[in-house]
PDB file of N, CA and C in Angstrom:
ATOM      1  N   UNK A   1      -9.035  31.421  -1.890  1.00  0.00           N
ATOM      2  CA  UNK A   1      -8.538  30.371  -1.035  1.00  0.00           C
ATOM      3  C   UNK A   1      -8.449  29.048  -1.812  1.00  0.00           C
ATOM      4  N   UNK A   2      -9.170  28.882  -2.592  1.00  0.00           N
ATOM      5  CA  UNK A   2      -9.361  27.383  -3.475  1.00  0.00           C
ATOM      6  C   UNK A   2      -8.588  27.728  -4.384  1.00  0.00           C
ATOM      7  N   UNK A   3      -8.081  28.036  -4.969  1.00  0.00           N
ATOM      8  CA  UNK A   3      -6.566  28.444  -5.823  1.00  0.00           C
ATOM      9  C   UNK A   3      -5.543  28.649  -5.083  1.00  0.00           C
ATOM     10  N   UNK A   4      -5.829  28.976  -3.535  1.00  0.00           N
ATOM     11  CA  UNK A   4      -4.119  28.620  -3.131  1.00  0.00           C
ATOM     12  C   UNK A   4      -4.115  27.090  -2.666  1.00  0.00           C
ATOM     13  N   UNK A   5      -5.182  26.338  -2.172  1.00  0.00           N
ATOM     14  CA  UNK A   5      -5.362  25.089  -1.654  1.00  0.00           C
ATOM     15  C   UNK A   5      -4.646  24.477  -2.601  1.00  0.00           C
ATOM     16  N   UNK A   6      -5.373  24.752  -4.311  1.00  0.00           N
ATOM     17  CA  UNK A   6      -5.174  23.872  -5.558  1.00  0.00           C
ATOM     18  C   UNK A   6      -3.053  23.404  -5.552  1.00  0.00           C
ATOM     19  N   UNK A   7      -3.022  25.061  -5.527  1.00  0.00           N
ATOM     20  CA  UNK A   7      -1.624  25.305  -5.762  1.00  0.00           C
ATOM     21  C   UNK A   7      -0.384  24.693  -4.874  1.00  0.00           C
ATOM     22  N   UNK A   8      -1.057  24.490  -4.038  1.00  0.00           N
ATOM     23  CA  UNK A   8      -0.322  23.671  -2.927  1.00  0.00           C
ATOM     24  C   UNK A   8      -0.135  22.206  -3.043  1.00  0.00           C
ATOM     25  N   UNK A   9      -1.692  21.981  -3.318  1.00  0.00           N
ATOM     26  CA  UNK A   9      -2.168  20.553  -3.742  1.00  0.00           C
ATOM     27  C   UNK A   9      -0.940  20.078  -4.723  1.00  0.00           C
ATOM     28  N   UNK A  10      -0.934  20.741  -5.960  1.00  0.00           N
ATOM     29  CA  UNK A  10       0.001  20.820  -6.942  1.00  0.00           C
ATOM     30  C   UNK A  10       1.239  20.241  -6.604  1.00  0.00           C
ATOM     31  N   UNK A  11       1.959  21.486  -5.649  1.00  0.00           N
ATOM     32  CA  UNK A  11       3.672  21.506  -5.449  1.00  0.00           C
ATOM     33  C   UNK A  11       3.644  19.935  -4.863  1.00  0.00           C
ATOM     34  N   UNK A  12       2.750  19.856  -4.032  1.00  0.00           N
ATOM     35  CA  UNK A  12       3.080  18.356  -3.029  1.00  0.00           C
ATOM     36  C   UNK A  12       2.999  17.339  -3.496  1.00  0.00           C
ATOM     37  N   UNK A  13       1.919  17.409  -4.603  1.00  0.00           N
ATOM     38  CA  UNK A  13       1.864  15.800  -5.055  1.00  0.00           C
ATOM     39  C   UNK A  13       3.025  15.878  -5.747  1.00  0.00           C
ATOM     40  N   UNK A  14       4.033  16.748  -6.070  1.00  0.00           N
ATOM     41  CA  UNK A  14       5.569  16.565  -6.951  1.00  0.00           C
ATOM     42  C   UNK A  14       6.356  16.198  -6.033  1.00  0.00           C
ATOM     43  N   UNK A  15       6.489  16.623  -4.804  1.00  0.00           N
ATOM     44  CA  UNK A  15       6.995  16.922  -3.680  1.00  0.00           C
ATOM     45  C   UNK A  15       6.992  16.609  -2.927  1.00  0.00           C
ATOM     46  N   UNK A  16       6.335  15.685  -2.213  1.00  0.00           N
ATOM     47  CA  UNK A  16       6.297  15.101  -0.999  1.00  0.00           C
ATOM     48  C   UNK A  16       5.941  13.473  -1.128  1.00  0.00           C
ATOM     49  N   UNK A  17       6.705  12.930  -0.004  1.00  0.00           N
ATOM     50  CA  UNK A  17       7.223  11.381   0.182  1.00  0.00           C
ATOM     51  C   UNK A  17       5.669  10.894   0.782  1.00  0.00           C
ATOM     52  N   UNK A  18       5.183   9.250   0.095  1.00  0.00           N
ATOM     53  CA  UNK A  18       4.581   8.765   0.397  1.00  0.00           C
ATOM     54  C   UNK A  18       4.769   7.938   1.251  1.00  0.00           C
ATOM     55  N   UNK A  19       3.737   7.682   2.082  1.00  0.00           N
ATOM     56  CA  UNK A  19       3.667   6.452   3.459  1.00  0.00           C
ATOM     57  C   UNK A  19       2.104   6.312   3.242  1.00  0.00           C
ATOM     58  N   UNK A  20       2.379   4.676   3.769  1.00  0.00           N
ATOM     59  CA  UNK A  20       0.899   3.938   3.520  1.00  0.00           C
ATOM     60  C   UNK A  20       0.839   3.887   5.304  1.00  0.00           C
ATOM     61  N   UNK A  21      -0.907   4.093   5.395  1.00  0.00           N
ATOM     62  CA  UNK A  21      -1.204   3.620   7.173  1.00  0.00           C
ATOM     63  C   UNK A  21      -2.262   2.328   6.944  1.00  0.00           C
ATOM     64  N   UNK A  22      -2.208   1.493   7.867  1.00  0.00           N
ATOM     65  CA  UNK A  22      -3.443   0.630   7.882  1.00  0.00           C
ATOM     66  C   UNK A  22      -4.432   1.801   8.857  1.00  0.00           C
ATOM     67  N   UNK A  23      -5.473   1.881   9.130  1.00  0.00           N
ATOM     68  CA  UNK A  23      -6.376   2.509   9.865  1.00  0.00           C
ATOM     69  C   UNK A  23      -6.926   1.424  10.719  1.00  0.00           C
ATOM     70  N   UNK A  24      -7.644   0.628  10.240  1.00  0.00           N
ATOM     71  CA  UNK A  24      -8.213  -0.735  10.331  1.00  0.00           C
ATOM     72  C   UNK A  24      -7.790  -2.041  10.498  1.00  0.00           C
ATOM     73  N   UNK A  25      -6.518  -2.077  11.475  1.00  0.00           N
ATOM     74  CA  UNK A  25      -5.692  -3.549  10.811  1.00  0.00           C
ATOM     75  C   UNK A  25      -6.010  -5.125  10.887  1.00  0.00           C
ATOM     76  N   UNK A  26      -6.108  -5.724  10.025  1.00  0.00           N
ATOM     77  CA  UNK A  26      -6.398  -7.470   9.951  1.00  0.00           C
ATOM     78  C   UNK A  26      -5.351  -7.649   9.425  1.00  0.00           C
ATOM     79  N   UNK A  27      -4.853  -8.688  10.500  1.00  0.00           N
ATOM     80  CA  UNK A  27      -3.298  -9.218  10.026  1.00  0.00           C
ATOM     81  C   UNK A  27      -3.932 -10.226   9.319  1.00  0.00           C
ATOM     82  N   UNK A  28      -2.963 -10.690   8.659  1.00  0.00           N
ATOM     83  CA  UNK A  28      -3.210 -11.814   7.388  1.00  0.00           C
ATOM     84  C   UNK A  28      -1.756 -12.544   7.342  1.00  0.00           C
ATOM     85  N   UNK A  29      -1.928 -13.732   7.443  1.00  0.00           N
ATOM     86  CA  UNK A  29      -0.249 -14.900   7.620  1.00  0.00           C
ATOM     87  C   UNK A  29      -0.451 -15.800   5.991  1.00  0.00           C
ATOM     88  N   UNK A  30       0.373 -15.269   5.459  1.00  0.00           N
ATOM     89  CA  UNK A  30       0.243 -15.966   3.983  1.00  0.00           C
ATOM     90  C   UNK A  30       1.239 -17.179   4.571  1.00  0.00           C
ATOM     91  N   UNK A  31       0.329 -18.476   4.352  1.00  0.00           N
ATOM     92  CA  UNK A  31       0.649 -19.902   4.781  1.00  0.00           C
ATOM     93  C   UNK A  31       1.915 -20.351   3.855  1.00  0.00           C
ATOM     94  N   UNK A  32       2.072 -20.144   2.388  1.00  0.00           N
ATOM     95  CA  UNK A  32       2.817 -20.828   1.497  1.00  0.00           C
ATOM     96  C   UNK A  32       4.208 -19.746   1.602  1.00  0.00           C
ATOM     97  N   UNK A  33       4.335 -18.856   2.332  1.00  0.00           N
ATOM     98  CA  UNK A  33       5.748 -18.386   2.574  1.00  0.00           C
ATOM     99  C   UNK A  33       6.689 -18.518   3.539  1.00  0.00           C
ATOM    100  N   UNK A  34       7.524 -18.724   3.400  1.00  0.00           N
ATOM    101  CA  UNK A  34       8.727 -18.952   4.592  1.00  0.00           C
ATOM    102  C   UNK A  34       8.337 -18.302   5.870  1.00  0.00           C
ATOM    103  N   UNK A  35       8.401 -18.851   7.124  1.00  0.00           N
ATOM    104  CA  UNK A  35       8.758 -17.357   8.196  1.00  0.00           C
ATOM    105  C   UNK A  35       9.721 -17.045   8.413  1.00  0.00           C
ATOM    106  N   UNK A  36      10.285 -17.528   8.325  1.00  0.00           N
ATOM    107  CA  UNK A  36      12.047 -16.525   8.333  1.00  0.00           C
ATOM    108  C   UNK A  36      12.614 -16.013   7.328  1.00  0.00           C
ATOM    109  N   UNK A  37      11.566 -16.136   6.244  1.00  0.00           N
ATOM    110  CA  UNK A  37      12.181 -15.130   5.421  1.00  0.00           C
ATOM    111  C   UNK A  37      11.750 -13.661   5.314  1.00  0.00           C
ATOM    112  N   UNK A  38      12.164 -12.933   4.406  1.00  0.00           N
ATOM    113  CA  UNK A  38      12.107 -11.778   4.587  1.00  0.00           C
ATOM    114  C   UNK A  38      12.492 -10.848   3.128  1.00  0.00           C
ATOM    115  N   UNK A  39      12.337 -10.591   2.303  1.00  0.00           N
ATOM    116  CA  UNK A  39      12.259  -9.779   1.029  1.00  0.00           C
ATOM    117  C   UNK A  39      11.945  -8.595   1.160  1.00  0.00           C
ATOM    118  N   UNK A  40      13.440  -7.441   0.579  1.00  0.00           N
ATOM    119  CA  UNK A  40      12.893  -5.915   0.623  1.00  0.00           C
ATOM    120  C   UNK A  40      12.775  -5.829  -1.047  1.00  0.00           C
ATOM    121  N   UNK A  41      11.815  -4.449  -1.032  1.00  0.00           N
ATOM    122  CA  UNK A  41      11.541  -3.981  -2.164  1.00  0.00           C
ATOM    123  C   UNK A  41      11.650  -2.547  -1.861  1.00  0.00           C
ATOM    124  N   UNK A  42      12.346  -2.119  -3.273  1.00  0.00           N
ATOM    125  CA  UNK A  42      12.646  -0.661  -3.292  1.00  0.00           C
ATOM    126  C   UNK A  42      11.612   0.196  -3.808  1.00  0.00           C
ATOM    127  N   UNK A  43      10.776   1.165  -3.551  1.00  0.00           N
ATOM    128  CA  UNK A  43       9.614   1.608  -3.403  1.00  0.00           C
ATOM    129  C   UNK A  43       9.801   3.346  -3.990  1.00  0.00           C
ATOM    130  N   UNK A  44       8.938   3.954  -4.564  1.00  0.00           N
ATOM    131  CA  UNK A  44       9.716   5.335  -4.876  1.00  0.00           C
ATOM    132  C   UNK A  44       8.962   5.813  -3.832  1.00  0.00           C
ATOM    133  N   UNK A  45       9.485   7.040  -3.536  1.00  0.00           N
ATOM    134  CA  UNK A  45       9.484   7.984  -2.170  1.00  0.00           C
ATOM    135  C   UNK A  45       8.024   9.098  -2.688  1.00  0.00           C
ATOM    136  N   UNK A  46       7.956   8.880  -4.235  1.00  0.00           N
ATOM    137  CA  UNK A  46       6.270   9.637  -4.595  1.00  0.00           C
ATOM    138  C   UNK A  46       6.663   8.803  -6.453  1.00  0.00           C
ATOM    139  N   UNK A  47       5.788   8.597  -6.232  1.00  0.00           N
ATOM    140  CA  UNK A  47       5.386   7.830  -7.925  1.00  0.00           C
ATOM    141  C   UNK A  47       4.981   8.628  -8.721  1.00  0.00           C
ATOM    142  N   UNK A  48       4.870   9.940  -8.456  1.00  0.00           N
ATOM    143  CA  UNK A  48       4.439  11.473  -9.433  1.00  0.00           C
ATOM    144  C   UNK A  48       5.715  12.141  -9.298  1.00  0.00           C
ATOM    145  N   UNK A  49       7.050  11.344  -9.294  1.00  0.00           N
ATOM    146  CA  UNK A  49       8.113  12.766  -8.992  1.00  0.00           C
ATOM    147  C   UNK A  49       8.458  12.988 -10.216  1.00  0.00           C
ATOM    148  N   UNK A  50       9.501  14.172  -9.811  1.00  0.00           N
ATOM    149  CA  UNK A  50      10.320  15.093 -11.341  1.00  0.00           C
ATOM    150  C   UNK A  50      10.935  13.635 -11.988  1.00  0.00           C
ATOM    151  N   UNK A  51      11.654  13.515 -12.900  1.00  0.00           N
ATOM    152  CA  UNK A  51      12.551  12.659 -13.332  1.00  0.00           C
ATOM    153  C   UNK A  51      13.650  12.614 -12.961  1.00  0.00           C
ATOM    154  N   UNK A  52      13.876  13.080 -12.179  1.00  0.00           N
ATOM    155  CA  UNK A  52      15.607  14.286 -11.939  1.00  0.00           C
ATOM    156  C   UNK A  52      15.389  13.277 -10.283  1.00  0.00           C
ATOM    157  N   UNK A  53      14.041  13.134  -9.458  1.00  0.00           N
ATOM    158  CA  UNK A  53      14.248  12.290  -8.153  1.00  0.00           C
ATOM    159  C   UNK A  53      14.367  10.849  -8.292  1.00  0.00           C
ATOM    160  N   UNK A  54      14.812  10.222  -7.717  1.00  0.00           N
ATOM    161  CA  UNK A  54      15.014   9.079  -8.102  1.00  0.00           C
ATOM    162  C   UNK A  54      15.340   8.399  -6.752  1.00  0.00           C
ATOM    163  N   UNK A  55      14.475   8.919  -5.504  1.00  0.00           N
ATOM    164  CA  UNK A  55      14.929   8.642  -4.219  1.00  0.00           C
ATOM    165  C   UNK A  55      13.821   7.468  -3.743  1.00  0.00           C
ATOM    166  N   UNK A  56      14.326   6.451  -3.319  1.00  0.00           N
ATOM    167  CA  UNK A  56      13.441   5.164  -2.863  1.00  0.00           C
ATOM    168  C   UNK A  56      13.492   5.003  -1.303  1.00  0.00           C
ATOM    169  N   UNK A  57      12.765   3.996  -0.904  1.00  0.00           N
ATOM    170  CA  UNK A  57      12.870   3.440   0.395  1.00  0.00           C
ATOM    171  C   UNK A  57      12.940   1.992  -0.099  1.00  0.00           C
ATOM    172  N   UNK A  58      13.296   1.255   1.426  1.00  0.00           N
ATOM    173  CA  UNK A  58      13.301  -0.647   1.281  1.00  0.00           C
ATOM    174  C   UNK A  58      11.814  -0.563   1.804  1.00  0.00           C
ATOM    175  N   UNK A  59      11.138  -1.576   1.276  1.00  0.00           N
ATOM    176  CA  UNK A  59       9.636  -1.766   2.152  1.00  0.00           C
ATOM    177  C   UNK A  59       9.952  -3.721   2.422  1.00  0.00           C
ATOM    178  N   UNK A  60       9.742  -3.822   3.903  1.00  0.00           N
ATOM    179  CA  UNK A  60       9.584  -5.469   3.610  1.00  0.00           C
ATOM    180  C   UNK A  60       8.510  -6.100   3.771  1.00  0.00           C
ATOM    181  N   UNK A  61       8.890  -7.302   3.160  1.00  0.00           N
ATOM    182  CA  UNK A  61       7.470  -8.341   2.622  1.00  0.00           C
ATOM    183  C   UNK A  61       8.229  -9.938   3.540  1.00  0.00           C
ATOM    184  N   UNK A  62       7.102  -9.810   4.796  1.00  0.00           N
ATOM    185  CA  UNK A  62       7.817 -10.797   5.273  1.00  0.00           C
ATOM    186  C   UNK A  62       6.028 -11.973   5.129  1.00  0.00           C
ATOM    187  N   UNK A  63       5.990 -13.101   5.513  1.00  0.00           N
ATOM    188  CA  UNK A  63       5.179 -13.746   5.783  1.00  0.00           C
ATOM    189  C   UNK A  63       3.516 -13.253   6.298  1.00  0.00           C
ATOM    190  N   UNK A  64       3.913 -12.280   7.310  1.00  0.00           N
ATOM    191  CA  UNK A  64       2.731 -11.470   8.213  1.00  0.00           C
ATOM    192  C   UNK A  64       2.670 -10.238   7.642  1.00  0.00           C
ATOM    193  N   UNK A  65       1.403  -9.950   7.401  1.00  0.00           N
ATOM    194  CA  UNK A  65       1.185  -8.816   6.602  1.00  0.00           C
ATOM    195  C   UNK A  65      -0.015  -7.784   7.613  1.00  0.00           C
ATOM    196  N   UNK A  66      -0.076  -6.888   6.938  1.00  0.00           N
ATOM    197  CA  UNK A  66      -1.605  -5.817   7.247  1.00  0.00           C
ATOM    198  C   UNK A  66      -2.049  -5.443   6.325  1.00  0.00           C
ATOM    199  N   UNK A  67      -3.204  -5.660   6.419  1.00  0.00           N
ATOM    200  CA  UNK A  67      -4.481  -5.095   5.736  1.00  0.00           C
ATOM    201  C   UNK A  67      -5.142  -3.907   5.780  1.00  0.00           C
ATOM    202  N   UNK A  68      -6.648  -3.233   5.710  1.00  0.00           N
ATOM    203  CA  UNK A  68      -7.214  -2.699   6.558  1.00  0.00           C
ATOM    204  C   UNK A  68      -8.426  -3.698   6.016  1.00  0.00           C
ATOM    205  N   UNK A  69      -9.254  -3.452   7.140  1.00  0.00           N
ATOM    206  CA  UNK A  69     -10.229  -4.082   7.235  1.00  0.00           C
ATOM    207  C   UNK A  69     -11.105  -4.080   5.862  1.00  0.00           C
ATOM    208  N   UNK A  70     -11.598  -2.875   5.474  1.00  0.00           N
ATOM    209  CA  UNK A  70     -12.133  -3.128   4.286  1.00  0.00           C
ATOM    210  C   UNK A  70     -11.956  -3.641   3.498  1.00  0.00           C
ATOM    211  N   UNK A  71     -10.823  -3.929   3.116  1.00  0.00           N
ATOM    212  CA  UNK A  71      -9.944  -4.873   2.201  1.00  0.00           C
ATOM    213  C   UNK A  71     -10.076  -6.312   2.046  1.00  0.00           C
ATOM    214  N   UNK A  72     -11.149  -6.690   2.873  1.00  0.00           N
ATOM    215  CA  UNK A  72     -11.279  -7.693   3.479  1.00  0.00           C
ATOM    216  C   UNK A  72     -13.213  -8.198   3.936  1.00  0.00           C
ATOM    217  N   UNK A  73     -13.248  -9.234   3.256  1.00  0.00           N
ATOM    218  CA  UNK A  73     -14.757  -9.246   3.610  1.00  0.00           C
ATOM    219  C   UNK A  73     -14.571 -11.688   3.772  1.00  0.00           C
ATOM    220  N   UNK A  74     -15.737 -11.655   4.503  1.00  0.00           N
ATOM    221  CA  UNK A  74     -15.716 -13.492   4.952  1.00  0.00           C
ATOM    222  C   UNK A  74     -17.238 -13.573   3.762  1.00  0.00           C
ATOM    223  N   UNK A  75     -17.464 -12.722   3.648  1.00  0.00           N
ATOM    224  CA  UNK A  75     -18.997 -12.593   2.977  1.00  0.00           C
ATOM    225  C   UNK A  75     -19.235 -11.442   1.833  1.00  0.00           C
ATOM    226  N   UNK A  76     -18.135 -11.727   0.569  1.00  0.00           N
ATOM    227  CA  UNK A  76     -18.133 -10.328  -0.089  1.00  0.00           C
ATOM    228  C   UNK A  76     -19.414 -10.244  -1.170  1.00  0.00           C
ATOM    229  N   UNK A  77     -19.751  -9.206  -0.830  1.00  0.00           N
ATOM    230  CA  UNK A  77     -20.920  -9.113  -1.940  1.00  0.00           C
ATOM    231  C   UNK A  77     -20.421  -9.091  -3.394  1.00  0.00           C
ATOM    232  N   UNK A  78     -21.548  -8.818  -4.285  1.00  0.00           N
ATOM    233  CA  UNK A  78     -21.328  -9.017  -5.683  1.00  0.00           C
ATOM    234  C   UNK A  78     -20.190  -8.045  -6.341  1.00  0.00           C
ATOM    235  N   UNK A  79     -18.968  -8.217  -7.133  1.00  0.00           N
ATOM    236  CA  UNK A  79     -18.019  -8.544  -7.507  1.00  0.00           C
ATOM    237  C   UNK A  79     -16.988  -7.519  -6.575  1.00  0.00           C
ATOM    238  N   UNK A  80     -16.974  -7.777  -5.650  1.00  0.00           N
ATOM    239  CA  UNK A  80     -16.155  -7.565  -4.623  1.00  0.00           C
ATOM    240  C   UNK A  80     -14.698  -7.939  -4.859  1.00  0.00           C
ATOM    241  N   UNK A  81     -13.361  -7.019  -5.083  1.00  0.00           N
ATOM    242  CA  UNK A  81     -12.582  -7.062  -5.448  1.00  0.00           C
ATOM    243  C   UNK A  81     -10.725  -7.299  -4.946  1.00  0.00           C
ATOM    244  N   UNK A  82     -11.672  -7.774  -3.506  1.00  0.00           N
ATOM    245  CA  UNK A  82     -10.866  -7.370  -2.617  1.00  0.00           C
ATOM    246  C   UNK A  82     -10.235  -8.721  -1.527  1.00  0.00           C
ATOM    247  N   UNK A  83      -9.584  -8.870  -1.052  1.00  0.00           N
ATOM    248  CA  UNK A  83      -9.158 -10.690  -0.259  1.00  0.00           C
ATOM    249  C   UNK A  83     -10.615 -11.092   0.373  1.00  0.00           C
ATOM    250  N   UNK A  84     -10.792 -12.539   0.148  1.00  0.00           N
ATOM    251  CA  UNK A  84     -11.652 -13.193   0.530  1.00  0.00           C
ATOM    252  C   UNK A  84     -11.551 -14.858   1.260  1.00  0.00           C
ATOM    253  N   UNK A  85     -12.395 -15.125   2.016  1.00  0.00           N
ATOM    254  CA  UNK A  85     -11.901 -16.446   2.393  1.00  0.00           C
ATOM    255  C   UNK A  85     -11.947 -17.194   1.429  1.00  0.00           C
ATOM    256  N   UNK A  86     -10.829 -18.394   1.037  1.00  0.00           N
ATOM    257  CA  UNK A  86     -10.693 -19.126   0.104  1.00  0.00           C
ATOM    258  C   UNK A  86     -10.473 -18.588  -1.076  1.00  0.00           C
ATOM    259  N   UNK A  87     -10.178 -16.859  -1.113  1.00  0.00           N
ATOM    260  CA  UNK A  87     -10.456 -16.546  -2.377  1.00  0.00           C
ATOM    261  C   UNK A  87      -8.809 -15.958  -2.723  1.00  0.00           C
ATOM    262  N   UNK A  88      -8.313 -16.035  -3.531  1.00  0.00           N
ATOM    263  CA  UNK A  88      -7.074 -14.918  -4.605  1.00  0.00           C
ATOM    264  C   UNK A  88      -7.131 -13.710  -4.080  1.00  0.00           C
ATOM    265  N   UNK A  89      -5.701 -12.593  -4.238  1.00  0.00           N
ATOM    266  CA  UNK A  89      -5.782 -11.787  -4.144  1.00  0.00           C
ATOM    267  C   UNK A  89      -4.189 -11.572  -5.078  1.00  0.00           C
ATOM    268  N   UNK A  90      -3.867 -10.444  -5.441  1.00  0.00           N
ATOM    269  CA  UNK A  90      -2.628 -10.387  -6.356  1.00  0.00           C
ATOM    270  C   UNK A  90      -2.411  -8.806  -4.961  1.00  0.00           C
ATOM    271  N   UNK A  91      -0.842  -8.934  -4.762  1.00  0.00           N
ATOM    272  CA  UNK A  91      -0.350  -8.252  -3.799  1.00  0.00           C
ATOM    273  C   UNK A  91       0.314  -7.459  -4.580  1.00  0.00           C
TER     274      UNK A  91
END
């Protein structure tokens, strides 16, 4: 059974289209961006594909965002890597 799991495991990570979920969501309003604006980015459909796929999606990046919660601390402990109040984060 753990060699057909593996084998499967295998085909899909070549093979199958990624989607991100928040589980946990904390919206977050990045202050220094437009609200009416709106920026797509073309995204690959699996970042492990053949060379031969070359199939994307638009993802947009507007002002209001999601998080998940973990991602996120008001009180991050020691070198905590993740958005903080007052603190940087690279998106």
């Amino acid at each position: 059974m753990r060699q057909l799991e593996a084998c499967i495991r295998s085909e899909l990570d070549l093979t199958a289209q990624r989607r991100i979920a928040v589980l946990e969501p904390v919206k977050l309003v990045v202050d220094n961006y437009p609200a009416d604006k709106t920026e797509y980015f073309d995204v690959a459909n699996n970042p492990n594909r053949e060379a031969s796929d070359t199939t994307t999606r638009k993802v947009a990046f507007t002002r209001e965002l999601w998080i998940d919660a973990e991602d996120f601390a008001e009180v991050p402990p020691p070198k905590f890597k993740r958005l903080t109040v007052d603190g940087e984060v690279r998106l």
